[in-house]
N, C-alpha and C. Protein backbone atom coordinates (compact mmCIF):
# COMPACT_ATOMS: atom_id res chain seq x y z
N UNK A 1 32.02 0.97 74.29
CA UNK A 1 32.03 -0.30 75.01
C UNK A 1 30.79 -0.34 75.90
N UNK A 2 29.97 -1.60 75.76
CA UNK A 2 28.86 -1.95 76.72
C UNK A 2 29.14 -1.59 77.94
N UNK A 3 28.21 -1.27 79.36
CA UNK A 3 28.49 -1.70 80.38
C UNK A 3 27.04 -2.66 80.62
N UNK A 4 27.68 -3.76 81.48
CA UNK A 4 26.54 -4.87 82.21
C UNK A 4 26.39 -4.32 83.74
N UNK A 5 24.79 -4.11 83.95
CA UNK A 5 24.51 -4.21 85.27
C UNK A 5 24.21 -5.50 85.92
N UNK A 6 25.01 -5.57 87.19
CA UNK A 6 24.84 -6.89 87.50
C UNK A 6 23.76 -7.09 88.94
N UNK A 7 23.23 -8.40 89.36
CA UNK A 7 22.72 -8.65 90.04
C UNK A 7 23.89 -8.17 91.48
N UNK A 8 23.43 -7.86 92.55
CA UNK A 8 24.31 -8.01 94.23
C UNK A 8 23.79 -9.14 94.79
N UNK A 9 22.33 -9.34 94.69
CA UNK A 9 22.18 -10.28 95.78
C UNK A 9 21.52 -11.77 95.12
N UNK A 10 21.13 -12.26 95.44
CA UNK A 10 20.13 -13.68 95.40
C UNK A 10 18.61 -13.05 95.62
N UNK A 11 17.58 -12.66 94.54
CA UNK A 11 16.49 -12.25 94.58
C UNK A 11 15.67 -12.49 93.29
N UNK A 12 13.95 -12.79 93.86
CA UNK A 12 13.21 -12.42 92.33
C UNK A 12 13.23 -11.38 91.53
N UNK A 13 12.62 -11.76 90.54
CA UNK A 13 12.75 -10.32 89.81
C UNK A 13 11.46 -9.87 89.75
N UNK A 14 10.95 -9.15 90.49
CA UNK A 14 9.40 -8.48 90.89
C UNK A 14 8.52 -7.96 89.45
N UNK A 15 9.51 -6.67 89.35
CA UNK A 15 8.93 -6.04 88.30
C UNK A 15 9.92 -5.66 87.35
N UNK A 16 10.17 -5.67 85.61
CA UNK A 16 10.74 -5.25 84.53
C UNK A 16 10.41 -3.61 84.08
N UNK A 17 10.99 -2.40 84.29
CA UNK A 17 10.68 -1.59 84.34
C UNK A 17 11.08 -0.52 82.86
N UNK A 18 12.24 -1.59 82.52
CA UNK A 18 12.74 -0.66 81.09
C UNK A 18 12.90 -1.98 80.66
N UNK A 19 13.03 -1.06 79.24
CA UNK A 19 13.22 -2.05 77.71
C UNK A 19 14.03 -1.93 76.84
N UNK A 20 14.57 -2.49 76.03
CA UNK A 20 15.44 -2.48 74.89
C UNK A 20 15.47 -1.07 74.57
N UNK A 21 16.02 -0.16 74.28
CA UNK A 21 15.81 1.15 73.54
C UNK A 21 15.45 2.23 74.09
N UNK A 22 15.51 2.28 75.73
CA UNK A 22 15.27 3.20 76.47
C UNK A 22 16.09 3.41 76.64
N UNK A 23 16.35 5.35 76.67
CA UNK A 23 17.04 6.08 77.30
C UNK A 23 17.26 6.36 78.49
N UNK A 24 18.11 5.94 79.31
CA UNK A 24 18.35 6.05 80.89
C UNK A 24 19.54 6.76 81.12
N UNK A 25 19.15 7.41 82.39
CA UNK A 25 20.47 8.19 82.86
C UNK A 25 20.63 7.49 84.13
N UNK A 26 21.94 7.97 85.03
CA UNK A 26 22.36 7.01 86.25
C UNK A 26 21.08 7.69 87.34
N UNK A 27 21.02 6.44 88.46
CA UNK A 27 19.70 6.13 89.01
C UNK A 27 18.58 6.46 88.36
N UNK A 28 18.04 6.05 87.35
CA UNK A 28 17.22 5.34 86.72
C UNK A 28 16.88 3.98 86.78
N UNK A 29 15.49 3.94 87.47
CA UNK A 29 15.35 1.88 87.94
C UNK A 29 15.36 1.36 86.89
N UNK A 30 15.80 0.35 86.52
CA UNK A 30 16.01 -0.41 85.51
C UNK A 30 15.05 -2.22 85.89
N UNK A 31 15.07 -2.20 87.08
CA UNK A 31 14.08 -3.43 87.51
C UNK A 31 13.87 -3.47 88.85
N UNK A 32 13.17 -4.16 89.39
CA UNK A 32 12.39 -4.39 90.39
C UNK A 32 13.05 -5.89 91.55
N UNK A 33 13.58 -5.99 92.25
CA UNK A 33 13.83 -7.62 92.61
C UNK A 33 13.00 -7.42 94.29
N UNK A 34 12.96 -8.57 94.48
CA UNK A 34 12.24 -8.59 95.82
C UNK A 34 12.94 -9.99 96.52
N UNK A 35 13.59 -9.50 97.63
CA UNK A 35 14.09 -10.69 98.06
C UNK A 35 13.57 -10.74 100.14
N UNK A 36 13.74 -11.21 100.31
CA UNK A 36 13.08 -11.28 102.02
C UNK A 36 11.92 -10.56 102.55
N UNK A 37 11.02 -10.04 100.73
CA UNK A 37 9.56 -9.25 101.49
C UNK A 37 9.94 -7.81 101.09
N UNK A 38 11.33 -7.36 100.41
CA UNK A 38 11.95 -6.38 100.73
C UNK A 38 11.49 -5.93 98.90
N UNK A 39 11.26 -4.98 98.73
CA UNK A 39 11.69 -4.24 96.99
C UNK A 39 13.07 -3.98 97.25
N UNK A 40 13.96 -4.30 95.83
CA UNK A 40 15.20 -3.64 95.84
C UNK A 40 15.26 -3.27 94.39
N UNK A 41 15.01 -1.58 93.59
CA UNK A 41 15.35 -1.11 92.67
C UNK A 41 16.64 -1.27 92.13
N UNK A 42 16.99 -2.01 90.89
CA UNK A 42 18.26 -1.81 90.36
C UNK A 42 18.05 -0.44 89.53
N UNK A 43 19.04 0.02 89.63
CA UNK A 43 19.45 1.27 89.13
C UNK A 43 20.56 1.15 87.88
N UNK A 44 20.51 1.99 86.94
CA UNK A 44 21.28 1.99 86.03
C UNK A 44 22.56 2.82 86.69
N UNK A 45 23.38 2.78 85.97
CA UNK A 45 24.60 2.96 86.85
C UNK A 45 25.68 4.35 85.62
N UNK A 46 25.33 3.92 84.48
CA UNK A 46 25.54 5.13 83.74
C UNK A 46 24.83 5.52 82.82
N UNK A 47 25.08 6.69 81.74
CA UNK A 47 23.67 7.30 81.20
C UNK A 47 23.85 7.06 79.70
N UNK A 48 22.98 6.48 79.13
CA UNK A 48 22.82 5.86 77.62
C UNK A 48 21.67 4.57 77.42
N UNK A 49 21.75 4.03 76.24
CA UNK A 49 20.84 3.45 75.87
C UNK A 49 20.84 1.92 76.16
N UNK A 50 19.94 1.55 76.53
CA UNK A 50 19.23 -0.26 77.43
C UNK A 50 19.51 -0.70 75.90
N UNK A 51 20.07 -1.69 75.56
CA UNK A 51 20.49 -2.57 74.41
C UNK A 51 19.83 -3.90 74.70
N UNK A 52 19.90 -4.24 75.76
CA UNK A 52 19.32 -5.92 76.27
C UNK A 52 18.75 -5.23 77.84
N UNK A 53 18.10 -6.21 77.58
CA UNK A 53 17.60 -6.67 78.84
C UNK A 53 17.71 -8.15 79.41
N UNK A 54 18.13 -9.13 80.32
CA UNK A 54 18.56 -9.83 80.92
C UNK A 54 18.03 -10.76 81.26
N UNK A 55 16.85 -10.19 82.27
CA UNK A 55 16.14 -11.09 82.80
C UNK A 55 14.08 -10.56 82.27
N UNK A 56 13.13 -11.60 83.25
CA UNK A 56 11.92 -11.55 83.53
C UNK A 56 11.68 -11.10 84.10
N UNK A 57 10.43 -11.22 84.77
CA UNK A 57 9.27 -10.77 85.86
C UNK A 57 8.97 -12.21 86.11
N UNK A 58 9.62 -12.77 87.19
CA UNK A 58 9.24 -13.81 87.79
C UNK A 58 10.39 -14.94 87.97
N UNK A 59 11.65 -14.08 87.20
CA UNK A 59 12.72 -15.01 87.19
C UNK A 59 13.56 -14.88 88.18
N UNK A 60 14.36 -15.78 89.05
CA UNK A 60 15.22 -15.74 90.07
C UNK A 60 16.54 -14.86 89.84
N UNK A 61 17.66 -14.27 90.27
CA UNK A 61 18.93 -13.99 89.69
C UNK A 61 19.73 -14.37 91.25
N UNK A 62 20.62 -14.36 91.27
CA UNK A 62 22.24 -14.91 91.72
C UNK A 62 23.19 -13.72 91.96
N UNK A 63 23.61 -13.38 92.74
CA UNK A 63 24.65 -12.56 92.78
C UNK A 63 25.85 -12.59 91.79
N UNK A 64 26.04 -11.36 90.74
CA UNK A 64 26.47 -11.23 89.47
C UNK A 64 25.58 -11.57 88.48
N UNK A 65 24.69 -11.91 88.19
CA UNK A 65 24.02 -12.01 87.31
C UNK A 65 23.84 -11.14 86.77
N UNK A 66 24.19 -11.08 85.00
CA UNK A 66 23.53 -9.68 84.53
C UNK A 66 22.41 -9.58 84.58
N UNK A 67 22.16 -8.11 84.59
CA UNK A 67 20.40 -7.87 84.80
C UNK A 67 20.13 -7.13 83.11
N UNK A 68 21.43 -5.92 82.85
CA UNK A 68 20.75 -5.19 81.95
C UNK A 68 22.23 -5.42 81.12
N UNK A 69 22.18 -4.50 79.72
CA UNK A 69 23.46 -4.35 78.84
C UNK A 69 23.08 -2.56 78.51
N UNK A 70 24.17 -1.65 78.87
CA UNK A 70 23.64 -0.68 78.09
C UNK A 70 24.81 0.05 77.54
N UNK A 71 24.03 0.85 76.69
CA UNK A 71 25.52 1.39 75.81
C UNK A 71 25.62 3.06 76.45
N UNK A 72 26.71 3.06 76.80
CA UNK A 72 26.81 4.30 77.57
C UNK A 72 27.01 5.94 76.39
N UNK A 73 26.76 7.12 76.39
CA UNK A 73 26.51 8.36 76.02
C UNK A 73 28.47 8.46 75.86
């Protein structure tokens, strides 16, 4: 079963740091958001493979918003 990482806050999305087919383990950044001047690293949350990716580099997200899809180990 997938897990979705979701957005927490209301922020841009700065920088895209992984891709489809990367191997990540938990805290592994998965993207970049910048909201009040601030960087905030999303982190992957368990360890397996990025299936989707969500968002841009330059796109807004919403609190809950998925960011990533990954298939867990």
């Amino acid at each position: 079963m997938s897990h979705t990482v979701l957005a927490e806050l209301v922020a841009n999305v700065l920088k895209v740091t992984a891709k489809a087919g990367d191997t990540v383990e938990p805290d592994d950044i998965l993207v970049i958001l910048e909201s009040m001047k601030m960087e905030i690293p999303v982190l992957a949350e368990v360890a397996g493979t990025v299936t989707e990716l969500k968002v841009a580099e330059g796109e807004v997200v919403r609190d809950g918003d998925p960011i990533a899809v990954i298939d867990p180990r």
